[in-house]
N, C-alpha and C. Protein backbone atom coordinates (compact mmCIF):
# COMPACT_ATOMS: atom_id res chain seq x y z
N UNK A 1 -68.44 -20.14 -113.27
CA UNK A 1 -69.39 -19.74 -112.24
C UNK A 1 -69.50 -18.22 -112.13
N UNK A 2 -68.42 -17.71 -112.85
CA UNK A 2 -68.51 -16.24 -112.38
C UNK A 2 -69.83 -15.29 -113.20
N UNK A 3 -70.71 -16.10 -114.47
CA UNK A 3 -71.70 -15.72 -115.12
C UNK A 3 -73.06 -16.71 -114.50
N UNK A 4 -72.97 -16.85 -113.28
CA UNK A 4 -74.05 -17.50 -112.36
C UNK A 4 -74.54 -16.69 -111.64
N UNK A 5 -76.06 -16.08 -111.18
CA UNK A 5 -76.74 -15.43 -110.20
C UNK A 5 -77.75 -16.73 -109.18
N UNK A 6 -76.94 -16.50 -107.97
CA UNK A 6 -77.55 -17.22 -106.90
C UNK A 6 -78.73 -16.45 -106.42
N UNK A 7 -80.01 -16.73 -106.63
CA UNK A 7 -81.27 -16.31 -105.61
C UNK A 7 -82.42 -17.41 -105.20
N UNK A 8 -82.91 -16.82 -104.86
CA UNK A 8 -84.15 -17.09 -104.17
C UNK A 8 -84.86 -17.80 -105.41
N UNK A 9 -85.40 -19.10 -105.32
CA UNK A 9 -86.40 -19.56 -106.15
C UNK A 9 -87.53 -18.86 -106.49
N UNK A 10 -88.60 -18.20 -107.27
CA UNK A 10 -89.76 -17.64 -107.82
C UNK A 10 -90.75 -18.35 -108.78
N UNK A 11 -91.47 -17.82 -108.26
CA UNK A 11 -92.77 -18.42 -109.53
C UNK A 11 -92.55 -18.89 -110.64
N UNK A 12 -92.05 -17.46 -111.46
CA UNK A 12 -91.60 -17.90 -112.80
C UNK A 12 -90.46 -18.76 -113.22
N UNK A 13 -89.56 -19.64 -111.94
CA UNK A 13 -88.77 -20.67 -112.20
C UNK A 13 -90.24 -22.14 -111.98
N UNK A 14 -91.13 -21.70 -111.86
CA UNK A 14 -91.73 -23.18 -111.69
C UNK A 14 -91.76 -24.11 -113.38
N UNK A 15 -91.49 -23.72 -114.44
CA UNK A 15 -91.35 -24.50 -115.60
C UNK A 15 -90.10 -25.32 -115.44
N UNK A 16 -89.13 -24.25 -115.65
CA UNK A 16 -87.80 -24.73 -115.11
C UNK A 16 -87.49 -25.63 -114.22
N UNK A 17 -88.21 -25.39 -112.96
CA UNK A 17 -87.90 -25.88 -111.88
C UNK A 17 -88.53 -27.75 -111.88
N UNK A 18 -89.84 -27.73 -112.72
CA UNK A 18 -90.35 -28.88 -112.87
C UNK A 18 -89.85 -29.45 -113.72
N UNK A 19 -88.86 -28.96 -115.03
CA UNK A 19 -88.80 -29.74 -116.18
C UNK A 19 -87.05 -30.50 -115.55
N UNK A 20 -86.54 -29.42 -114.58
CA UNK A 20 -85.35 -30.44 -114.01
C UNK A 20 -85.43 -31.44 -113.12
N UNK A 21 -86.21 -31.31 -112.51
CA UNK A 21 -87.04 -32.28 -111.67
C UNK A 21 -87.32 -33.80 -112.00
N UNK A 22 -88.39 -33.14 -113.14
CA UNK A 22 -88.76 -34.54 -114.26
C UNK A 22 -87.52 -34.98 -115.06
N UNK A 23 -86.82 -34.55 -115.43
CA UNK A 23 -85.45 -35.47 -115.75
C UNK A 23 -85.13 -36.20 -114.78
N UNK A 24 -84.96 -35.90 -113.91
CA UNK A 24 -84.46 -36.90 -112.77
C UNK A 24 -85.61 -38.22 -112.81
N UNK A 25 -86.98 -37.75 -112.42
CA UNK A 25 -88.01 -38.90 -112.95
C UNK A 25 -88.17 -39.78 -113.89
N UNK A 26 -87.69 -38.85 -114.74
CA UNK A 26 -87.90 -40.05 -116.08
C UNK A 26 -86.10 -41.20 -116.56
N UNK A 27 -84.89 -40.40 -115.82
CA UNK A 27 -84.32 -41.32 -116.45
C UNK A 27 -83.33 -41.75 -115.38
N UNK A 28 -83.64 -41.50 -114.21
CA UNK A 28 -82.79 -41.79 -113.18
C UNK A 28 -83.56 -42.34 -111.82
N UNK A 29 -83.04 -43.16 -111.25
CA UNK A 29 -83.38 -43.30 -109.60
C UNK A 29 -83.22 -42.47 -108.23
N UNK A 30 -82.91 -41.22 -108.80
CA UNK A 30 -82.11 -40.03 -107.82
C UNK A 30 -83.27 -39.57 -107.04
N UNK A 31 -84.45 -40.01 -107.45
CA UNK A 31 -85.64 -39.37 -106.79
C UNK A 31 -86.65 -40.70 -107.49
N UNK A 32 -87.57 -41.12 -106.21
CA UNK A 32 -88.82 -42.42 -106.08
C UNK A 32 -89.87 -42.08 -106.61
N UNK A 33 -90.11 -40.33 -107.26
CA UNK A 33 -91.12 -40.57 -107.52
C UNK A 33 -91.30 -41.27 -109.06
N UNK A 34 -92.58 -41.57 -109.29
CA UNK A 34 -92.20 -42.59 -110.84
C UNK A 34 -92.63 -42.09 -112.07
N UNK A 35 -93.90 -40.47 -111.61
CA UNK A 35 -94.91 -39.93 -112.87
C UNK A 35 -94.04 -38.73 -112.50
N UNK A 36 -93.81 -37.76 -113.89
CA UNK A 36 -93.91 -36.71 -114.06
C UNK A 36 -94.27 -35.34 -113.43
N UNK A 37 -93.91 -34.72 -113.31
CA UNK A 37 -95.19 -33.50 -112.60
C UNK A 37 -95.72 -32.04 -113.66
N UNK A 38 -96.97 -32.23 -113.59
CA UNK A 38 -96.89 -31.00 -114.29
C UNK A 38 -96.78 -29.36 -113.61
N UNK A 39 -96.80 -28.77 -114.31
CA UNK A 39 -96.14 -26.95 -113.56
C UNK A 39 -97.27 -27.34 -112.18
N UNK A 40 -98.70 -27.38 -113.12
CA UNK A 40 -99.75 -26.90 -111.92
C UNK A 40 -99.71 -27.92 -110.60
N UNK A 41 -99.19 -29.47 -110.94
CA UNK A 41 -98.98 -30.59 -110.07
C UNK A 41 -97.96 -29.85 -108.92
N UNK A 42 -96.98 -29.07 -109.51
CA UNK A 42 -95.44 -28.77 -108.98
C UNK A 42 -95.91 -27.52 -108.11
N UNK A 43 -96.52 -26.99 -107.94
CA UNK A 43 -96.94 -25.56 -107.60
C UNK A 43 -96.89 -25.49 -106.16
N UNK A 44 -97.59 -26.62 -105.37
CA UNK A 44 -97.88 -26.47 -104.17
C UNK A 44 -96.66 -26.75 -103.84
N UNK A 45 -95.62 -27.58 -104.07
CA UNK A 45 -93.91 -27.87 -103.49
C UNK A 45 -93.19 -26.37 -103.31
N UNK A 46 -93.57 -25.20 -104.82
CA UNK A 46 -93.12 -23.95 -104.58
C UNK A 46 -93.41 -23.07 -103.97
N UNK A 47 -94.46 -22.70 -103.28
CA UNK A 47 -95.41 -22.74 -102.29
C UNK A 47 -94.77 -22.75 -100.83
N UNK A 48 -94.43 -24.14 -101.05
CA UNK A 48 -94.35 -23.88 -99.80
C UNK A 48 -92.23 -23.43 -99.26
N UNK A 49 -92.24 -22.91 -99.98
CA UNK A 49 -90.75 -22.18 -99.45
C UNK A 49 -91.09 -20.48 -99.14
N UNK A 50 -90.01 -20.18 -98.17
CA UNK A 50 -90.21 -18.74 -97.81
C UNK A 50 -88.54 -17.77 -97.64
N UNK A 51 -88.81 -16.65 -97.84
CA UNK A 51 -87.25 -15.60 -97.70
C UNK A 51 -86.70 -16.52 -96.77
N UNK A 52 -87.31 -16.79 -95.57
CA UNK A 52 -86.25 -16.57 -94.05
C UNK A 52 -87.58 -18.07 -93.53
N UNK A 53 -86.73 -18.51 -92.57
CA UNK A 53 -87.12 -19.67 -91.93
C UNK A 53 -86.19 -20.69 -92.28
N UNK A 54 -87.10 -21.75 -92.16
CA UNK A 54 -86.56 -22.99 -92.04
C UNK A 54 -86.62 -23.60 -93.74
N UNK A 55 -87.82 -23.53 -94.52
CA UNK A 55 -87.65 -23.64 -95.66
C UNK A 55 -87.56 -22.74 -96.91
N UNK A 56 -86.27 -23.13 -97.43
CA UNK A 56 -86.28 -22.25 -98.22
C UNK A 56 -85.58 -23.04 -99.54
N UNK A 57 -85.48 -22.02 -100.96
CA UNK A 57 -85.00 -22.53 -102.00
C UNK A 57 -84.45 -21.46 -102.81
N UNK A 58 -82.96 -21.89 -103.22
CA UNK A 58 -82.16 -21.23 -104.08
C UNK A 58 -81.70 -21.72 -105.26
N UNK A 59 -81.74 -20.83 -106.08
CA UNK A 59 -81.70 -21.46 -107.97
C UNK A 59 -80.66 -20.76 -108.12
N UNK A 60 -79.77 -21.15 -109.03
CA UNK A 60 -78.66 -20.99 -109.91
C UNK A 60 -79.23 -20.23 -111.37
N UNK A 61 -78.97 -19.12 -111.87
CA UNK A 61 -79.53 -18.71 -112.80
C UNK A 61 -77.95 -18.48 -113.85
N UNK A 62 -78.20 -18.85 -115.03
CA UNK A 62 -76.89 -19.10 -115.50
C UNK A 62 -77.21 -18.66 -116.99
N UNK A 63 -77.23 -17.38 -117.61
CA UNK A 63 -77.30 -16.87 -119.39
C UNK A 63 -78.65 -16.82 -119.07
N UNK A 64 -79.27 -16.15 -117.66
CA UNK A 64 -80.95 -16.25 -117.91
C UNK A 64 -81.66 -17.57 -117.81
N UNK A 65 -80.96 -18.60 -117.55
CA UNK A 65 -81.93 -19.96 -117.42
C UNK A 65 -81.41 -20.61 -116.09
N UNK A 66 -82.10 -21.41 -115.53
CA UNK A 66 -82.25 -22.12 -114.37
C UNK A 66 -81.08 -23.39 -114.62
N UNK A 67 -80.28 -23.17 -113.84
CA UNK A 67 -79.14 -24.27 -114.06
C UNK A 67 -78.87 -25.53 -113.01
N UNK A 68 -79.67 -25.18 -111.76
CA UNK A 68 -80.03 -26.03 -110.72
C UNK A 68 -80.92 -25.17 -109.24
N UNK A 69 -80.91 -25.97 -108.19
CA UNK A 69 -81.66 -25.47 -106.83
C UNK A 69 -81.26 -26.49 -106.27
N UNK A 70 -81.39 -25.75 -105.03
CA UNK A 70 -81.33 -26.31 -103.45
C UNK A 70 -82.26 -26.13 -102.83
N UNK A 71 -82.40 -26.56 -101.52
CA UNK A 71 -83.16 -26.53 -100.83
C UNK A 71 -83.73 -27.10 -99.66
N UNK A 72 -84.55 -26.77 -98.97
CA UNK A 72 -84.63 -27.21 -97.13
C UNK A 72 -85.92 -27.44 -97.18
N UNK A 73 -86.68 -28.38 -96.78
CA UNK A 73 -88.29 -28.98 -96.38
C UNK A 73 -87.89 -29.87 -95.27
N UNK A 74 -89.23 -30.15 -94.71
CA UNK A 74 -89.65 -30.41 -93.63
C UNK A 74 -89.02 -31.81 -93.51
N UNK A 75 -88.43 -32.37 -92.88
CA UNK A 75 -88.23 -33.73 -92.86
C UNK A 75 -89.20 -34.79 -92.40
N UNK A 76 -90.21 -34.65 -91.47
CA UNK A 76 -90.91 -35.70 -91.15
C UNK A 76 -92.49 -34.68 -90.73
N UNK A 77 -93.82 -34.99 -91.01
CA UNK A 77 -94.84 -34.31 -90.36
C UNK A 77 -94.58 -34.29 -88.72
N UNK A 78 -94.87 -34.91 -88.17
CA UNK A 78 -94.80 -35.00 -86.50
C UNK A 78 -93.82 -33.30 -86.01
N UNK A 79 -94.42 -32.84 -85.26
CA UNK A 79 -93.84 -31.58 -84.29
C UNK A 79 -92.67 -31.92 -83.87
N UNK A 80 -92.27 -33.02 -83.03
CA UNK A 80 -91.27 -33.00 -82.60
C UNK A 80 -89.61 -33.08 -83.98
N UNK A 81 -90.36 -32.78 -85.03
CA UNK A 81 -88.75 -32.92 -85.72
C UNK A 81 -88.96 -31.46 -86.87
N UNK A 82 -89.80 -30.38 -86.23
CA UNK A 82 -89.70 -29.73 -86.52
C UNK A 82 -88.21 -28.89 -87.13
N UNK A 83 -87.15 -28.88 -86.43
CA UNK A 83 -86.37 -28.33 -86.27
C UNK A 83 -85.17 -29.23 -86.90
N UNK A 84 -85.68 -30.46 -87.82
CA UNK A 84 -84.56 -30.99 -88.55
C UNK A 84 -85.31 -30.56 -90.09
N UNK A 85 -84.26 -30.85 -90.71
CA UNK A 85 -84.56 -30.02 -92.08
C UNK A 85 -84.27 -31.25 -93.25
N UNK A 86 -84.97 -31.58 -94.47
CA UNK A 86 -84.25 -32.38 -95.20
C UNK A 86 -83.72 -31.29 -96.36
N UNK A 87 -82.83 -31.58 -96.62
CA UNK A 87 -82.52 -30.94 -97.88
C UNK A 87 -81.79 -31.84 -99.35
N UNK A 88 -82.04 -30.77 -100.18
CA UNK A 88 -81.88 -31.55 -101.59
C UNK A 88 -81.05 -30.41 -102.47
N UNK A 89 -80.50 -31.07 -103.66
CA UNK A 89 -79.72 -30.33 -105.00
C UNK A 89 -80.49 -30.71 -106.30
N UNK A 90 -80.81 -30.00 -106.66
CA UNK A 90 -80.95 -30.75 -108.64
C UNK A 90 -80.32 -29.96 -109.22
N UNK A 91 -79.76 -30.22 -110.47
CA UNK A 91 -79.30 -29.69 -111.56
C UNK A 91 -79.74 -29.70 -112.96
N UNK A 92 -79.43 -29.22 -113.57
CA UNK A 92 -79.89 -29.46 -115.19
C UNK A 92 -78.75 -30.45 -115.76
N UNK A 93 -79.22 -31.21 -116.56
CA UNK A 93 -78.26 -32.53 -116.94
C UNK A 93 -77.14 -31.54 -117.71
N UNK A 94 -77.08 -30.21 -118.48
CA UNK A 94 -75.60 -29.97 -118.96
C UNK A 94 -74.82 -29.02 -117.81
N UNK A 95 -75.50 -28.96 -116.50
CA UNK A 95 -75.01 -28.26 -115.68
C UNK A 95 -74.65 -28.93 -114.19
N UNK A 96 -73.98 -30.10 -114.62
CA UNK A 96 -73.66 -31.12 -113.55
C UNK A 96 -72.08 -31.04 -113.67
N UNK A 97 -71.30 -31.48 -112.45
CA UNK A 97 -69.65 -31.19 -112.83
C UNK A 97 -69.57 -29.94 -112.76
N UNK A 98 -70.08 -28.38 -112.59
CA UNK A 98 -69.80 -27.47 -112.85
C UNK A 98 -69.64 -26.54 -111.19
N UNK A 99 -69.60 -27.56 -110.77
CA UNK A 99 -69.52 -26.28 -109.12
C UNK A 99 -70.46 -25.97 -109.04
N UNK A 100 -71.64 -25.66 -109.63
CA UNK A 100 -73.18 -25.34 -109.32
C UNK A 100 -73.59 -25.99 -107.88
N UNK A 101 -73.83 -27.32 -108.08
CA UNK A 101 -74.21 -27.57 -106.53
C UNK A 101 -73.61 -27.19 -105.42
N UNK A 102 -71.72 -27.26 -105.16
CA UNK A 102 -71.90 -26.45 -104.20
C UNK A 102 -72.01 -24.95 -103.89
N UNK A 103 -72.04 -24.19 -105.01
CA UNK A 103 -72.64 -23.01 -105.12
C UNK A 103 -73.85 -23.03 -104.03
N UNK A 104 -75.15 -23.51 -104.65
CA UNK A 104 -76.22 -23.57 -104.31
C UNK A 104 -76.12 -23.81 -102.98
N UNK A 105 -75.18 -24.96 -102.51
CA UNK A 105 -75.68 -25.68 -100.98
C UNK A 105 -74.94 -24.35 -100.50
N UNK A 106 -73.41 -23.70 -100.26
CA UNK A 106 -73.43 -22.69 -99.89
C UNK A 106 -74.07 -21.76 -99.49
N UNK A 107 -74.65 -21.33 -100.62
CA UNK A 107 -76.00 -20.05 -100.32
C UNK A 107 -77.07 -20.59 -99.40
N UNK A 108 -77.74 -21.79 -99.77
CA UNK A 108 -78.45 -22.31 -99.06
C UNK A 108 -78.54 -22.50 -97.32
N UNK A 109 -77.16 -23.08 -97.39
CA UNK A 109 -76.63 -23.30 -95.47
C UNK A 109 -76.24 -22.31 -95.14
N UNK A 110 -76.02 -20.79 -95.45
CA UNK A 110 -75.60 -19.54 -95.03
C UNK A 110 -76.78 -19.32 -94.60
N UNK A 111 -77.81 -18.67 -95.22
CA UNK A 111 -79.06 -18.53 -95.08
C UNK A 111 -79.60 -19.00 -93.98
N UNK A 112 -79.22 -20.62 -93.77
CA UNK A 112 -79.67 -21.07 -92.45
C UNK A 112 -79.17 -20.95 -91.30
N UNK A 113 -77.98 -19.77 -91.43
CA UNK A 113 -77.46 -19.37 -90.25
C UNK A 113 -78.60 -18.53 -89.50
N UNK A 114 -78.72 -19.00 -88.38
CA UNK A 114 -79.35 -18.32 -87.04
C UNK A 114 -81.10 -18.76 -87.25
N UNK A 115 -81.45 -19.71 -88.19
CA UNK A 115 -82.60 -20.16 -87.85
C UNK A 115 -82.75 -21.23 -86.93
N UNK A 116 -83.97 -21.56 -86.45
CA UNK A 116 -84.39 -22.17 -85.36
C UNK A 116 -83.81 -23.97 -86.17
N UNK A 117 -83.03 -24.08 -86.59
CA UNK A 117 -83.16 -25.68 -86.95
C UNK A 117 -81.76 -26.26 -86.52
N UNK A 118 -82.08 -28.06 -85.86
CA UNK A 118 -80.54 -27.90 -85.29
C UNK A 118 -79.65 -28.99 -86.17
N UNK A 119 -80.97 -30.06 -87.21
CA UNK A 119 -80.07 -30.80 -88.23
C UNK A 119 -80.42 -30.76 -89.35
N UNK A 120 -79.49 -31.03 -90.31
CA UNK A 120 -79.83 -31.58 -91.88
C UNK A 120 -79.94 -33.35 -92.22
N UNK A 121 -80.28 -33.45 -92.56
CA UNK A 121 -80.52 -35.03 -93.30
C UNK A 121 -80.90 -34.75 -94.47
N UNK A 122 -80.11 -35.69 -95.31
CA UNK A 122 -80.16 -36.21 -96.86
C UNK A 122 -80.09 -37.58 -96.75
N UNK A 123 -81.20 -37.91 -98.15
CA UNK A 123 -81.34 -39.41 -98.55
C UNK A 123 -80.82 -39.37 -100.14
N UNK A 124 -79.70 -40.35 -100.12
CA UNK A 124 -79.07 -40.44 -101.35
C UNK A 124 -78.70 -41.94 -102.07
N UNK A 125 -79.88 -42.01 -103.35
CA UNK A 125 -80.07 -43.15 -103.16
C UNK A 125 -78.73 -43.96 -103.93
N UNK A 126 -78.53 -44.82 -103.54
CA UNK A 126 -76.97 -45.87 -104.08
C UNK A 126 -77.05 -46.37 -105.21
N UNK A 127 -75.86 -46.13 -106.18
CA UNK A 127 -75.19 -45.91 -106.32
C UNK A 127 -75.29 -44.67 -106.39
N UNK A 128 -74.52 -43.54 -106.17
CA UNK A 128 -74.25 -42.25 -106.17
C UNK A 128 -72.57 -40.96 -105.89
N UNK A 129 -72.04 -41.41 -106.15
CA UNK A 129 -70.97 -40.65 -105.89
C UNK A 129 -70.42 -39.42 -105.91
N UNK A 130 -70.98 -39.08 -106.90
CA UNK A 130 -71.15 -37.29 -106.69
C UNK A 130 -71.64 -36.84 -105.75
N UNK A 131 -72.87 -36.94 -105.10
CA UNK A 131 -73.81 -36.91 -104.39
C UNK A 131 -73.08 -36.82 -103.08
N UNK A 132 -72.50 -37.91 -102.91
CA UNK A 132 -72.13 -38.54 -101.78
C UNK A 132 -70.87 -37.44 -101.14
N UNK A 133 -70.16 -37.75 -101.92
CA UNK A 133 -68.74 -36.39 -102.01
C UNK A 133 -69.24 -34.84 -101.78
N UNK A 134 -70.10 -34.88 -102.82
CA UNK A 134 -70.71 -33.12 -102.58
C UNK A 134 -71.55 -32.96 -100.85
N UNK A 135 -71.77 -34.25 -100.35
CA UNK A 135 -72.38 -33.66 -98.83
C UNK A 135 -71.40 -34.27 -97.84
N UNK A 136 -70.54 -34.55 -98.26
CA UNK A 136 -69.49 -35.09 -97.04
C UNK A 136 -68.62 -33.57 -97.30
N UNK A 137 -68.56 -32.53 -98.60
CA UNK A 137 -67.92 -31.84 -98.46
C UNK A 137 -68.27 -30.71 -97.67
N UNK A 138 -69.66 -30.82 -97.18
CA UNK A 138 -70.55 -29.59 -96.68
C UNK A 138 -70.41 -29.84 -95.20
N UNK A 139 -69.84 -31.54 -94.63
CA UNK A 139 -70.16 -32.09 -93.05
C UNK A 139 -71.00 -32.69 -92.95
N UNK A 140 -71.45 -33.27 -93.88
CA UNK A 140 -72.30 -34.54 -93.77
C UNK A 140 -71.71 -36.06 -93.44
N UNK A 141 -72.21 -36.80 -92.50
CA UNK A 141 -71.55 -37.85 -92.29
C UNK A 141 -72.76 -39.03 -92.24
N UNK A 142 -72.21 -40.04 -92.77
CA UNK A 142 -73.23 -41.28 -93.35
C UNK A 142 -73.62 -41.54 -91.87
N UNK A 143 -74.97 -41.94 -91.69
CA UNK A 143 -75.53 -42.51 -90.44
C UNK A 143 -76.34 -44.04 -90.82
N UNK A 144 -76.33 -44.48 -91.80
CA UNK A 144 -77.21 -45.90 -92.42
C UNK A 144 -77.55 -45.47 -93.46
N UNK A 145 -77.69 -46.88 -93.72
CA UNK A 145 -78.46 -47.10 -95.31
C UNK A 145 -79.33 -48.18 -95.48
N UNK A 146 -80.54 -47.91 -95.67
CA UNK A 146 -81.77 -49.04 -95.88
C UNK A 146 -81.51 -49.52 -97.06
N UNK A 147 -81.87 -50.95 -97.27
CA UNK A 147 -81.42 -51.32 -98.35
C UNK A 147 -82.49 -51.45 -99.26
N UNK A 148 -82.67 -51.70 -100.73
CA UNK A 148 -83.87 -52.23 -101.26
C UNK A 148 -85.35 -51.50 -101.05
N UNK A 149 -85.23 -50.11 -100.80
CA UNK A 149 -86.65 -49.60 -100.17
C UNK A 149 -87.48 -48.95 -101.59
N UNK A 150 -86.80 -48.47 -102.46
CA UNK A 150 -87.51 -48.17 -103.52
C UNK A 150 -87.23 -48.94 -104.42
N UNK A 151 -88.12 -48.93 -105.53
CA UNK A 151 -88.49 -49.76 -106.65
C UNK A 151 -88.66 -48.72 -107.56
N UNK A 152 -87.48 -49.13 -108.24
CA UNK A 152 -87.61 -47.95 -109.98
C UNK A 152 -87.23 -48.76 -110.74
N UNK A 153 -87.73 -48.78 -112.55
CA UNK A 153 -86.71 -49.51 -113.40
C UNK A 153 -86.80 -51.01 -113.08
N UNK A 154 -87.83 -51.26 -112.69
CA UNK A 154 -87.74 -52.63 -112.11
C UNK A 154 -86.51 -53.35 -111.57
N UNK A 155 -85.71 -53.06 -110.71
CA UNK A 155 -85.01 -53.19 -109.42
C UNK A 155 -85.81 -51.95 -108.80
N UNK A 156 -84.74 -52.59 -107.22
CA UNK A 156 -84.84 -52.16 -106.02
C UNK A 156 -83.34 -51.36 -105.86
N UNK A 157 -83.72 -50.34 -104.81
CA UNK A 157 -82.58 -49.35 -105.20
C UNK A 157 -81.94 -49.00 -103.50
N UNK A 158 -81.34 -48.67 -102.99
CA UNK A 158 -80.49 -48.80 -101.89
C UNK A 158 -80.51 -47.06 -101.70
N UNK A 159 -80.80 -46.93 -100.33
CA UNK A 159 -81.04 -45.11 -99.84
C UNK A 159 -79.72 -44.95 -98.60
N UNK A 160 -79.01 -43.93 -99.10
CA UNK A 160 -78.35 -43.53 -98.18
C UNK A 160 -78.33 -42.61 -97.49
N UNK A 161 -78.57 -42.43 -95.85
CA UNK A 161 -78.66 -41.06 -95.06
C UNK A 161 -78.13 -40.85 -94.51
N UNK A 162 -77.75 -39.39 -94.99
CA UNK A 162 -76.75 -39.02 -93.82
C UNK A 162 -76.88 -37.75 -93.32
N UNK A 163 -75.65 -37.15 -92.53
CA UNK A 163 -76.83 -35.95 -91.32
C UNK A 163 -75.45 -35.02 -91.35
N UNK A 164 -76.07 -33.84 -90.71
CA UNK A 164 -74.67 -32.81 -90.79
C UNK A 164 -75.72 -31.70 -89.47
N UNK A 165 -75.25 -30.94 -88.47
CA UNK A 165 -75.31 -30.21 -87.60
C UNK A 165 -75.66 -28.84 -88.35
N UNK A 166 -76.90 -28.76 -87.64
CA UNK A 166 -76.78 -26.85 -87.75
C UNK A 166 -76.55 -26.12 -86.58
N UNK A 167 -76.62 -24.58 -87.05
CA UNK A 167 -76.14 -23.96 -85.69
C UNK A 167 -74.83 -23.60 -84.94
């Protein structure tokens, strides 16, 4: 980790940023969506992050290439849940196991010191154990799990959420 630069996500990670993404799409259930995205599809997601607020996104830059991100979006449209945050990790498939994610969530939940938001929620879909460990290590604690809600791979796949305090 000590040849890792933590910043701010940028434009010019949007290749990067989509082609780790789409791994997850194409060979895993870690994420519902089922097509691909292309850069220009992916654009408006990068978009919408900023320095300071409530959403934001941090990349792992590792020999000059994008080795994973974090990150905070909106959890639900409606006003009143303004102030809960969902957040997420990806990695690059040879940069998993490596302390990267909690790198990232680190930088990430520092950052969110002294903004207006008072929870986190993550959905992590089952089976998952890394996952699971890496946000119980941050103070995340399981609150339910819907069962059967997405459909990938022809099964049905099991979502787990759980929540951690800001502030």
């Amino acid at each position: 980790m000590h040849d890792t630069l933590l910043r701010r996500g940028r434009d010019a990670d949007l290749p990067a940023l989509t082609a780790i993404y789409n791994h997850y799409i194409r060979e895993t259930a870690i994420t519902f969506d089922l097509e691909p995205y292309t850069e220009e599809k992916r654009r408006p997601w990068l978009r919408d992050f900023a320095d300071e607020g409530r959403y934001q996104l941090f990349v792992a830059e590792r020999a000059g290439a994008v080795a994973g991100y974090a990150c905070t979006r909106r959890f639900r449209d409606k006003a009143a849940y303004d102030t809960t945050l969902e957040s997420s990790v990806y990695l690059a498939p040879d940069a998993r196991g490596r302390g990267f994610g909690r790198a990232l969530y680190e930088r990430l939940f520092a950052a969110l010191d002294g903004v207006d938001a008072h929870r986190l929620i993550a959905g992590i879909t089952l089976p998952n154990p890394a996952s699971v460990a890496l946000h119980e290590r941050f103070g995340f604690t399981p609150v339910g799990a819907m069962r059967e809600v997405g459909r990938k791979f022809g099964r049905y796949w099991d979502v787990l959420w759980m929540e951690r305090p800001l502030g």
